[in-house]
Protein backbone atom coordinates (compact mmCIF):
# COMPACT_ATOMS: atom_id res chain seq x y z
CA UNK A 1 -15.70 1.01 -7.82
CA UNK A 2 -15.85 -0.77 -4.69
CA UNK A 3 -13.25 -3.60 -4.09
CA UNK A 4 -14.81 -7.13 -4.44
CA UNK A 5 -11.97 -9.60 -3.31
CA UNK A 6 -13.75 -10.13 0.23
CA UNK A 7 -10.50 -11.09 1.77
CA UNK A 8 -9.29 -7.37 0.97
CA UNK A 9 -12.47 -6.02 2.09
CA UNK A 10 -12.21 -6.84 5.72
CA UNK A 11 -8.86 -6.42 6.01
CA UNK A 12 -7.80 -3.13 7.99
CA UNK A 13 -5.03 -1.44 6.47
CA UNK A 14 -2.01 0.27 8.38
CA UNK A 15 -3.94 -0.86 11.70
CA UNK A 16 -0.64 -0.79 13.59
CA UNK A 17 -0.12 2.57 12.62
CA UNK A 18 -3.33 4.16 13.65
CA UNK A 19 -2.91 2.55 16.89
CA UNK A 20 0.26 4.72 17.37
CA UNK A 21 -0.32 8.18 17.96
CA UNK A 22 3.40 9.31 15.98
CA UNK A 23 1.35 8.96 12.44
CA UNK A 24 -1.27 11.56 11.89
CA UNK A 25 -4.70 9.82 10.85
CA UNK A 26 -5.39 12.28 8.05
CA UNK A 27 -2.12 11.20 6.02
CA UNK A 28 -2.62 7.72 6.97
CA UNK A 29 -6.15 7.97 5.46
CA UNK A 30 -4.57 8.69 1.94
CA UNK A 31 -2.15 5.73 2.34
CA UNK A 32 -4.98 3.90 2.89
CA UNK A 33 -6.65 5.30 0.15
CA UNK A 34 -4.05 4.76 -2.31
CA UNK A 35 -3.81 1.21 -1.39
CA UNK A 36 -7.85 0.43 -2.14
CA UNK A 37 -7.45 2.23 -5.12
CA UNK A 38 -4.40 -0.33 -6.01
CA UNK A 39 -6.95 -3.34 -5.14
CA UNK A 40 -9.85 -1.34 -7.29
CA UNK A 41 -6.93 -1.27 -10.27
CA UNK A 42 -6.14 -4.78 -9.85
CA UNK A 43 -9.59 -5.88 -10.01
CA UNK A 44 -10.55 -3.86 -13.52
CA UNK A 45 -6.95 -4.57 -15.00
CA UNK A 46 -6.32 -8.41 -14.09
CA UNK A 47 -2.83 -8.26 -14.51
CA UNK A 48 -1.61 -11.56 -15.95
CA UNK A 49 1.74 -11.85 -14.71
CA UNK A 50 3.64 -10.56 -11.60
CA UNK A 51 5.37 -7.90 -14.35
CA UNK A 52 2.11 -6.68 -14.86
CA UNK A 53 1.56 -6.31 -11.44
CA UNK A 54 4.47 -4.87 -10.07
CA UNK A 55 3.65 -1.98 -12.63
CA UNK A 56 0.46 -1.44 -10.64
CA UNK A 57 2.05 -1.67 -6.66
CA UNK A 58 4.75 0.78 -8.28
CA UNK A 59 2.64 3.35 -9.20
CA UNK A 60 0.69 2.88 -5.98
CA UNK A 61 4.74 3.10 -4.28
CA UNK A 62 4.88 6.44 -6.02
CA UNK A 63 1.84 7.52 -4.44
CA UNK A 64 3.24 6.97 -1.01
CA UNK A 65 5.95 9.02 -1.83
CA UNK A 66 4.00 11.65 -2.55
CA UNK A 67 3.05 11.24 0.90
CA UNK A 68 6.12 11.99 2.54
CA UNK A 69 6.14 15.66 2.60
CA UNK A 70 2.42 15.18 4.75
CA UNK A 71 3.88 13.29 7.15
CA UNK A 72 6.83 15.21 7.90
CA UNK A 73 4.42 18.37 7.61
CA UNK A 74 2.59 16.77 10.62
CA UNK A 75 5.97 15.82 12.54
CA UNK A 76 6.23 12.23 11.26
CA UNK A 77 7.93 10.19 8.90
CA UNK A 78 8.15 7.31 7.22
CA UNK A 79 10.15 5.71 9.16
CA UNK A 80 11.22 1.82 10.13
CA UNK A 81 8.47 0.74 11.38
CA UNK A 82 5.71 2.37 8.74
CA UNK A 83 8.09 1.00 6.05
CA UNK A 84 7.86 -2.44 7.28
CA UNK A 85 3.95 -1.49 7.50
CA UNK A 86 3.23 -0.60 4.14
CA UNK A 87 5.47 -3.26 2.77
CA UNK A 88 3.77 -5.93 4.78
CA UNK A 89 -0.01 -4.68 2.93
CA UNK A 90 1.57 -4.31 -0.30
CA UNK A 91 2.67 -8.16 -0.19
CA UNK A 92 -0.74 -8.80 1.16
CA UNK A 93 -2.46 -7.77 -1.52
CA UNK A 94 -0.50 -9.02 -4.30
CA UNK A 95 -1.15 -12.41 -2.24
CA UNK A 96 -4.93 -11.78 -2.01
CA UNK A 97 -5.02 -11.21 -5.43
CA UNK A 98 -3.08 -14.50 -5.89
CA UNK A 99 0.53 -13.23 -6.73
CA UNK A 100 1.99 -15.50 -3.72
CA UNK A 101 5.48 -15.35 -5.39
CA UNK A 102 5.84 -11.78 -5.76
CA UNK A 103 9.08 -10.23 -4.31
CA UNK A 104 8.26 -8.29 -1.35
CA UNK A 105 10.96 -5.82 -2.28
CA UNK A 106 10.06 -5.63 -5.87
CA UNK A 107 6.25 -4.50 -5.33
CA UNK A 108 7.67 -1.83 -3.51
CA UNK A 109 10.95 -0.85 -5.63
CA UNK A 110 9.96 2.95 -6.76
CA UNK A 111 9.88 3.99 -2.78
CA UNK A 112 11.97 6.99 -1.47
CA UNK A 113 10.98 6.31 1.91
């Protein structure tokens, strides 16, 4: 199901991080991929309430650490300034999909990384 919020659409997730050779593209593909397939989850479930939605971004948060073995497999990591990354789309989302109050931390709070 293709994402529909338009402002989501045209955004380019992780952009810094492609532009920096350190992160593989292949592993920063499924972060991107698990991060549409939050939006796609957000759109067909409507959460009502920011509980709601933080069970959604934690799940996704899970998904990334899945993720960390790949990276570290390709000599990366997860490190300060990918955390900061991720973070950063993870509030952008829950504030394109109108969740301006949601704690940054909180949408995030399942990470190992």
């Amino acid at each position: 199901m293709p994402v529909t919020n338009e402002q989501v659409a045209r955004h380019a997730f992780l952009r810094p991080l492609y532009e920096d050779e350190y992160f593989p593209d292949h592993v920063l593909d499924e972060g991107r991929t698990i991060l549409l397939r939050l939006c796609e989850r957000i759109e067909a479930e409507q959460p009502s309430d920011l509980k709601a939605l933080y069970v959604l971004t934690q799940a996704a948060t899970e998904e990334f650490n899945d993720l960390v073995a790949k990276f570290e497999a390709a000599g990366s990591e997860i490190e300060t300034v990918a955390r900061e990354e991720i973070a950063e789309d993870f509030w952008f989302i829950a504030s394109a999909y109108g969740f301006e109050d949601a704690d940054a931390e909180e949408l995030i709070a399942t990470r190992d990384w």
